[in-house]
C-alpha atoms as a PDB file:
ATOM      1  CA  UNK A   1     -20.424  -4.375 -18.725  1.00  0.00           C
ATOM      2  CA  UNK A   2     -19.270  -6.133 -21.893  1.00  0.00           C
ATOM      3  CA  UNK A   3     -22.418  -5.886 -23.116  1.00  0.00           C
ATOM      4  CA  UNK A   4     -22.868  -2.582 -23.163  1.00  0.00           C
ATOM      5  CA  UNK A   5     -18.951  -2.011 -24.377  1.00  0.00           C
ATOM      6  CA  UNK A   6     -19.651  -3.781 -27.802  1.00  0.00           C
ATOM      7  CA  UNK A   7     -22.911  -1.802 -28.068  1.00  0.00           C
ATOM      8  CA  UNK A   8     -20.603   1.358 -27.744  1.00  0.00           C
ATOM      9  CA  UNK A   9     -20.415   3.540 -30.797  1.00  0.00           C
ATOM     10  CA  UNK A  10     -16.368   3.750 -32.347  1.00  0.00           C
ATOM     11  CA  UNK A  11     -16.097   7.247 -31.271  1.00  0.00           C
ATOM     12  CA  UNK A  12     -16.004   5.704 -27.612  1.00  0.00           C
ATOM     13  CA  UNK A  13     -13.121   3.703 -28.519  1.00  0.00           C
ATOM     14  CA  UNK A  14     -11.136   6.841 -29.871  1.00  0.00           C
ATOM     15  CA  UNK A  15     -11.927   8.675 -26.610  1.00  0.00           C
ATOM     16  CA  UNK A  16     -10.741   6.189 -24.044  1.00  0.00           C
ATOM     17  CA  UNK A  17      -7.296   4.321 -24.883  1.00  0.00           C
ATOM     18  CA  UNK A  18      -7.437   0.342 -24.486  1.00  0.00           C
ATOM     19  CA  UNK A  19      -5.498   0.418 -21.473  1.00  0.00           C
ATOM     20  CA  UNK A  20      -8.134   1.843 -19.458  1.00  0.00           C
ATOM     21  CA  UNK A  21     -10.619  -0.286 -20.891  1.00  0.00           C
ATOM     22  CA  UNK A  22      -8.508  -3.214 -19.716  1.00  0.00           C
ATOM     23  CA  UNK A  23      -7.937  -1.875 -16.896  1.00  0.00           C
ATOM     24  CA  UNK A  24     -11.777  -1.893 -16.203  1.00  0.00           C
ATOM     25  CA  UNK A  25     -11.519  -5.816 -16.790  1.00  0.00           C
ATOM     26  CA  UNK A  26      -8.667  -6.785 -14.920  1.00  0.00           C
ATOM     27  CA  UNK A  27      -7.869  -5.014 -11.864  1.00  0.00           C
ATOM     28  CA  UNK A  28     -11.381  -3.416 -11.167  1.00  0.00           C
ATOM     29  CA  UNK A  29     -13.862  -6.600 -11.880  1.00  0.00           C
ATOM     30  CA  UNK A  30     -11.119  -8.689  -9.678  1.00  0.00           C
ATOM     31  CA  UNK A  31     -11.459  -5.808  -6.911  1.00  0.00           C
ATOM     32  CA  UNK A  32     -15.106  -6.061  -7.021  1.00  0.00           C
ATOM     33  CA  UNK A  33     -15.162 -10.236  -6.992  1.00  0.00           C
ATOM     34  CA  UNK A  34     -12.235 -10.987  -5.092  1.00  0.00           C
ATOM     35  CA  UNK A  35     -11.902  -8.019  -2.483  1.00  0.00           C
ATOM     36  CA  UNK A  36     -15.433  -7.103  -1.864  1.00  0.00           C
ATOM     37  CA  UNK A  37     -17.219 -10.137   0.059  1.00  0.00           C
ATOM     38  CA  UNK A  38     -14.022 -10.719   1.885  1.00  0.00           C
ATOM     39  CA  UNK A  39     -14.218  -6.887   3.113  1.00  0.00           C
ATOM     40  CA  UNK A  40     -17.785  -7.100   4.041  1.00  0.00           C
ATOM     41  CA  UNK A  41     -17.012 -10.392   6.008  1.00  0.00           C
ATOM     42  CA  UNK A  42     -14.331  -8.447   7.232  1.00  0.00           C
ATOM     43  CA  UNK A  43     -16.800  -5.475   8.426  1.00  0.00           C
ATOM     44  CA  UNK A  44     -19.417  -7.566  10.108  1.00  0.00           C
ATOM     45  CA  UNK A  45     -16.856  -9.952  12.091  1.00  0.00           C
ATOM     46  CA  UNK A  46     -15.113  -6.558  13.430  1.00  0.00           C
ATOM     47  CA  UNK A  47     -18.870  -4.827  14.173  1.00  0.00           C
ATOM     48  CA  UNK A  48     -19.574  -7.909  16.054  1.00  0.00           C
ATOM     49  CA  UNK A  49     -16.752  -8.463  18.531  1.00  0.00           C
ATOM     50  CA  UNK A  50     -16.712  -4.134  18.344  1.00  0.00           C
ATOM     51  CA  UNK A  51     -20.349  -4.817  19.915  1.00  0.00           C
ATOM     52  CA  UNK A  52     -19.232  -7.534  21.862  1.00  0.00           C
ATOM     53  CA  UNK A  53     -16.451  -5.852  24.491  1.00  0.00           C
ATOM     54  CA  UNK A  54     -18.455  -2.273  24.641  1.00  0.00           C
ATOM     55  CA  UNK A  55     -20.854  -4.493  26.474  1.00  0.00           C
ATOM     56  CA  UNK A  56     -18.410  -6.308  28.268  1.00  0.00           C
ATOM     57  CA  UNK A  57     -16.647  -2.900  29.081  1.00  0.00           C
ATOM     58  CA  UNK A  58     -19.729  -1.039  29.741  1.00  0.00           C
ATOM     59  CA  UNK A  59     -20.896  -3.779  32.495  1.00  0.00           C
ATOM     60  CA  UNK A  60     -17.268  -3.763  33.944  1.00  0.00           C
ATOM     61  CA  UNK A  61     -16.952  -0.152  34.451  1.00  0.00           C
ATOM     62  CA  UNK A  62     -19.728   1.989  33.383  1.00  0.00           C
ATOM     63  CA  UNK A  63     -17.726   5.185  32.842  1.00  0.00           C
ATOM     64  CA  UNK A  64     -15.618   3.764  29.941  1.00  0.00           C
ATOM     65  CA  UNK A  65     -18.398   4.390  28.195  1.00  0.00           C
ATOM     66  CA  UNK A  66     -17.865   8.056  27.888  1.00  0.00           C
ATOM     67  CA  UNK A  67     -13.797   8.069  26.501  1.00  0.00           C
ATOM     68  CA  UNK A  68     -15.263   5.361  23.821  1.00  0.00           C
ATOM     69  CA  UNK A  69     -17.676   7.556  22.728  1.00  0.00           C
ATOM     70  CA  UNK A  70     -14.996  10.195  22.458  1.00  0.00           C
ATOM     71  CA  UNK A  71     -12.286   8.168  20.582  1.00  0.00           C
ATOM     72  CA  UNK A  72     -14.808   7.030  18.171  1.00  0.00           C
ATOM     73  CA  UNK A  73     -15.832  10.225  17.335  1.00  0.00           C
ATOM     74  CA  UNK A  74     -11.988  11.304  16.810  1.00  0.00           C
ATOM     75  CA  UNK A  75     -11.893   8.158  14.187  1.00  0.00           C
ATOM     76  CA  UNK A  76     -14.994   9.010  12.556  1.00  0.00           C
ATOM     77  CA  UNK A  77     -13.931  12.476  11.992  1.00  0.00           C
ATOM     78  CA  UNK A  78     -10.379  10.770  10.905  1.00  0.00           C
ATOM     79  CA  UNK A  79     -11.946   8.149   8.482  1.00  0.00           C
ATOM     80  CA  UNK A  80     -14.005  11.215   6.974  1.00  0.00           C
ATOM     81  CA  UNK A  81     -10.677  13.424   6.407  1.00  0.00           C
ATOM     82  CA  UNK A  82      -8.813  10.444   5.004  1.00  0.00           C
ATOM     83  CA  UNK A  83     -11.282   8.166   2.989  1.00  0.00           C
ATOM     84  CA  UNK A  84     -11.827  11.672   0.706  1.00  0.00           C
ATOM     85  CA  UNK A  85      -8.051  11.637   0.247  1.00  0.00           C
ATOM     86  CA  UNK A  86      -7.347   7.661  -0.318  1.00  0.00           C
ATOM     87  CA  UNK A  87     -10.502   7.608  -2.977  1.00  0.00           C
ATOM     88  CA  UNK A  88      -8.814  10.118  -5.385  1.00  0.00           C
ATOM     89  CA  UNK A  89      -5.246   9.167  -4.255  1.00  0.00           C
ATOM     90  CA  UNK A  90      -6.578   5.141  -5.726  1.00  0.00           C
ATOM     91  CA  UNK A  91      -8.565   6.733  -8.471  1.00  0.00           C
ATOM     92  CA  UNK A  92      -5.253   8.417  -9.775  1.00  0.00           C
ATOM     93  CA  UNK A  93      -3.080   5.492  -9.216  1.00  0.00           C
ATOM     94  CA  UNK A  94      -5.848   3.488 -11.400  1.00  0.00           C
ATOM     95  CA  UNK A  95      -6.027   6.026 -13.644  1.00  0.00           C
ATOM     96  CA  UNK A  96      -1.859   6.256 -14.316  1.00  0.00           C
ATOM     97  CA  UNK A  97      -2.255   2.827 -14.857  1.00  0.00           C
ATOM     98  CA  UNK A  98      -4.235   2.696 -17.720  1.00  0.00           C
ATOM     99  CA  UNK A  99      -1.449   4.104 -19.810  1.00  0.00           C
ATOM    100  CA  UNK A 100       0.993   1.576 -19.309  1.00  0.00           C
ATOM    101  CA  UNK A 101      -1.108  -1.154 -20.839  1.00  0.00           C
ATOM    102  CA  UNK A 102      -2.083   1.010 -23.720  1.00  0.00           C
ATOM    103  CA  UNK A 103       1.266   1.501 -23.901  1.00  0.00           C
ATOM    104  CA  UNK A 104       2.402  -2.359 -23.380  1.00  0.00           C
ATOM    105  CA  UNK A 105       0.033  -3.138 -26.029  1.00  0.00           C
ATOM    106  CA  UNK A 106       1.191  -0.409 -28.540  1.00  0.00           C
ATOM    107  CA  UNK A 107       4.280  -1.764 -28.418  1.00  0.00           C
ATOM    108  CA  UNK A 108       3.862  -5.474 -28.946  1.00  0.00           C
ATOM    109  CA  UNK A 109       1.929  -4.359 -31.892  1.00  0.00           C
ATOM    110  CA  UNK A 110       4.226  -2.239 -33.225  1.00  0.00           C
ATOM    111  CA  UNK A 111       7.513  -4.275 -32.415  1.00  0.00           C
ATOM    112  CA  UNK A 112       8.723  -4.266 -35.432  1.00  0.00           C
ATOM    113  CA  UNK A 113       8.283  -1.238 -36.624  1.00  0.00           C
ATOM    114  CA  UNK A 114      10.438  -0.447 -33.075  1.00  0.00           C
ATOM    115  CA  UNK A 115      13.179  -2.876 -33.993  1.00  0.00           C
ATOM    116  CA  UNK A 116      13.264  -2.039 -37.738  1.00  0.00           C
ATOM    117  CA  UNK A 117      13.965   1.794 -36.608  1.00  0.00           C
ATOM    118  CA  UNK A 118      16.328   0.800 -33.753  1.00  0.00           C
ATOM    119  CA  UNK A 119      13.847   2.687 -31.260  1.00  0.00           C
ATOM    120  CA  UNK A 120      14.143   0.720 -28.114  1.00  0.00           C
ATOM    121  CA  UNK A 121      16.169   3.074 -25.676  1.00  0.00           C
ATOM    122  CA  UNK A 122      13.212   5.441 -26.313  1.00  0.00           C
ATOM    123  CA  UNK A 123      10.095   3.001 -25.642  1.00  0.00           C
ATOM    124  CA  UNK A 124      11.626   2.058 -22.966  1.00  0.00           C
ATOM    125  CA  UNK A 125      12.176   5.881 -21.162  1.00  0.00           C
ATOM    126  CA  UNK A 126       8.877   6.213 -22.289  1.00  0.00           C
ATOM    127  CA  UNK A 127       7.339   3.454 -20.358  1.00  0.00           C
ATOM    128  CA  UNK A 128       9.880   3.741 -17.355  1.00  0.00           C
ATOM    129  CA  UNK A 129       8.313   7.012 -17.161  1.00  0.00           C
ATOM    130  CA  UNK A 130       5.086   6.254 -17.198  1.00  0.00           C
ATOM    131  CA  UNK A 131       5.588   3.174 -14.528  1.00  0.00           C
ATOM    132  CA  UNK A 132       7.332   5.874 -12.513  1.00  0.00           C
ATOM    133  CA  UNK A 133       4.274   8.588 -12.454  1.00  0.00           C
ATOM    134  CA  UNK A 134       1.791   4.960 -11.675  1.00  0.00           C
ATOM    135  CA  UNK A 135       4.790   4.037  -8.809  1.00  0.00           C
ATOM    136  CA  UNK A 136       4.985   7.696  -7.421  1.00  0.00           C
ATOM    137  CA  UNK A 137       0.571   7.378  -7.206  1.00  0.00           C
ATOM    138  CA  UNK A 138       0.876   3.729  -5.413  1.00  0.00           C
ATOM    139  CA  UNK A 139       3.830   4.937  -2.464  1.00  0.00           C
ATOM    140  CA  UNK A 140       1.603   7.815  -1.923  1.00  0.00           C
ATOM    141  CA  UNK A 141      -1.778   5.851  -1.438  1.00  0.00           C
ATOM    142  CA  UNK A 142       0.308   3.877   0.497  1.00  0.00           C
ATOM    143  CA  UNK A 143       1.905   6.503   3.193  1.00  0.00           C
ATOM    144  CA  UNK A 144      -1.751   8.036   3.169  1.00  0.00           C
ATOM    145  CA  UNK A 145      -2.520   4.553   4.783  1.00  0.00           C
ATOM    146  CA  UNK A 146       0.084   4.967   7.320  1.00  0.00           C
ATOM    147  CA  UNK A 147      -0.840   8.731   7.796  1.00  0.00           C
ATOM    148  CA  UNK A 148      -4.400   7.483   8.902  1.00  0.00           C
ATOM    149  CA  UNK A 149      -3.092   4.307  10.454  1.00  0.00           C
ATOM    150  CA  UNK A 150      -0.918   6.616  13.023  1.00  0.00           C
ATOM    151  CA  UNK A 151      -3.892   9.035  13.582  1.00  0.00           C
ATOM    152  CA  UNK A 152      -5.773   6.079  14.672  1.00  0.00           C
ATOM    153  CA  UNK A 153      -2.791   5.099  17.131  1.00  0.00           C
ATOM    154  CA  UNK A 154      -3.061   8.474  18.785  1.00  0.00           C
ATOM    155  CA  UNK A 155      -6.453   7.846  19.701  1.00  0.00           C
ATOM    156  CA  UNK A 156      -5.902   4.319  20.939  1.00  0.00           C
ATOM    157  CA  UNK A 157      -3.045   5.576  23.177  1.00  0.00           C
ATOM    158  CA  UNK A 158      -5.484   8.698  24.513  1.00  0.00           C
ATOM    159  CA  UNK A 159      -8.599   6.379  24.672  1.00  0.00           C
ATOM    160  CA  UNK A 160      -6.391   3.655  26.876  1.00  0.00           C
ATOM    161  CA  UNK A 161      -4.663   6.604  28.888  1.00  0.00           C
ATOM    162  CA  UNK A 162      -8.316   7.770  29.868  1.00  0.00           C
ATOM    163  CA  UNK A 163      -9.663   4.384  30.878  1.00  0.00           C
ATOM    164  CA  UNK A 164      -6.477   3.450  33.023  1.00  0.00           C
ATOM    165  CA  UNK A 165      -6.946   6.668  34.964  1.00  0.00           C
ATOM    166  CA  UNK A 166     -10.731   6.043  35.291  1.00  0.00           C
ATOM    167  CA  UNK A 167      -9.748   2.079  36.777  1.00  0.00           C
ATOM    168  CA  UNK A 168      -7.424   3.892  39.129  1.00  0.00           C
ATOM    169  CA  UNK A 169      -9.190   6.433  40.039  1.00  0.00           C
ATOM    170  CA  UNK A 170     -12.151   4.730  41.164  1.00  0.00           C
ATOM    171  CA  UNK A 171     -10.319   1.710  42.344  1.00  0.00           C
ATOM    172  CA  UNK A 172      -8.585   4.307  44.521  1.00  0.00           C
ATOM    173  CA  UNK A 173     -11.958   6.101  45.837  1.00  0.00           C
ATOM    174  CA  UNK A 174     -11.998   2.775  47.507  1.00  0.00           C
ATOM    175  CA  UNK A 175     -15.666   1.557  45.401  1.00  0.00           C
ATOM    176  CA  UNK A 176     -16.323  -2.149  44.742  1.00  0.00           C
ATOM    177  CA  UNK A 177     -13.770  -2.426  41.655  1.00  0.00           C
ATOM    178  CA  UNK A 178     -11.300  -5.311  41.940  1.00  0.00           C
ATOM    179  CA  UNK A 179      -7.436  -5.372  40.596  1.00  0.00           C
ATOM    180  CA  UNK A 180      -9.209  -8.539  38.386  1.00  0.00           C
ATOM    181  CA  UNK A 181     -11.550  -6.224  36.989  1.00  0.00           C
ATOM    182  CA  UNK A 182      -9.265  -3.139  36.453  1.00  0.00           C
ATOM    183  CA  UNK A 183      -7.087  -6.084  34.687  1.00  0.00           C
ATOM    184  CA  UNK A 184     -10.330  -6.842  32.421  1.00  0.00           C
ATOM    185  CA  UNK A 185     -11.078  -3.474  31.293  1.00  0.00           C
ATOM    186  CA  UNK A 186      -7.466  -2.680  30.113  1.00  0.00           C
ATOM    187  CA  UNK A 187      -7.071  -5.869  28.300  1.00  0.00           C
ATOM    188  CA  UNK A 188     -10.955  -5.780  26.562  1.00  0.00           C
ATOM    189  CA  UNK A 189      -9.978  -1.651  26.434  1.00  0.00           C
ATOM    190  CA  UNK A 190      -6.824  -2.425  24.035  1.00  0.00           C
ATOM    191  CA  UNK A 191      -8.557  -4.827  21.783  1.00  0.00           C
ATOM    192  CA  UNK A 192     -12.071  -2.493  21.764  1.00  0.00           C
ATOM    193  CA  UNK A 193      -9.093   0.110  20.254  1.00  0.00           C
ATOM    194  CA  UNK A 194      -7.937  -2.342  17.787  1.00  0.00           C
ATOM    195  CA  UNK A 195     -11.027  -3.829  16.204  1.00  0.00           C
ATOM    196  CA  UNK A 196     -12.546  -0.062  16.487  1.00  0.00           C
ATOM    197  CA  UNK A 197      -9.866   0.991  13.723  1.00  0.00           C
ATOM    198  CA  UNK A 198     -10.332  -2.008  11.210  1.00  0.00           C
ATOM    199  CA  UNK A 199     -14.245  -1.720  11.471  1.00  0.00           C
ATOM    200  CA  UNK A 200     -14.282   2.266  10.863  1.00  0.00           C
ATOM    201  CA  UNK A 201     -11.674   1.535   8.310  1.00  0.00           C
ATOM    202  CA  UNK A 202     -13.859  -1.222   6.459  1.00  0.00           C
ATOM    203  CA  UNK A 203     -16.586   1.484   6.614  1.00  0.00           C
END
């Protein structure tokens, strides 16, 4: 990347501001080396023990099978609605970003030109508002988060409503399915729910 930034021709340099350039440096290289290995860690512990307790479910009570298949389907469909959303909601937030450090670095160049024209009060509305419009972007990623995180909950609650009626229902039928077992599902059922949500989310 650097390499091909000081092969760049000047006109490249009066299209994009410095900010955004370090912005590319900073925030998005340490994304990409800090954030990325521990997310794909992340993804493959979750799709593991995700594995892990549909076959321990699936042995227990066979049927369970069918409202998992549902409530992953609901997530899926989820996860589609709101990773299109989060990617431009984080591409604007990165992108109202870029002119605060152009403008942090404008002004520490031109500091004394600021003082010697007793300009201060207006930098700093300036930058205030631009932290503001890069603030407004970050809450907003943020409660798209929750929005997705709560849709998720729904299903949880619907996918663990389903199974408990399942247990009782066949425990009632009077088949071979022990209070132990019943006990099993729910408990593997509510962390299946759990792990389910951070693995589709890591996808």
């Amino acid at each position: 990347m650097f390499k091909r930034l000081i092969r760049c021709p000047i006109s490249f340099f009066d299209l994009n501001p410095i900010g955004r350039i370090l912005n590319r440096f900073t925030k998005d290289i340490a994304i990409v080396d800090e954030y990325l290995p521990w997310t794909l860690l992340d993804f493959l512990e979750c799709l593991s023990q995700v594995l892990g307790v549909i076959a321990l479910v699936c042995w227990l009570n066979s049927w369970s099978f069918i409202p998992a298949i549902i409530a992953t389907i609901g997530m899926l469909l989820i996860r589609h609605r709101f990773a299109r959303c989060s990617r431009d909601l984080k591409r604007l937030e990165s992108t109202s970003r870029s002119p605060i450090y152009s403008y942090l670095t404008s002004t520490i160049l031109g500091l004394k030109v600021i003082r010697s024209y007793h300009a201060e009060k207006t930098c700093l509305s300036e930058f205030f508002s631009l932290l503001d419009d890069n603030s407004r972007a970050y809450y907003l990623f943020l409660t798209t988060n929750r929005w997705g995180a709560i849709r998720f909950d729904w299903i949880t609650v619907f996918f663990i409503a389903i199974v408990t009626s399942m247990a009782l229902i066949v425990r009632i039928t009077g088949r071979l399915f022990s209070a132990a077992d019943i006990a099993l599902t729910l408990s593997f059922s509510l962390n299946l729910m759990g792990l389910l949500q951070w693995t589709i989310r890591f996808i």
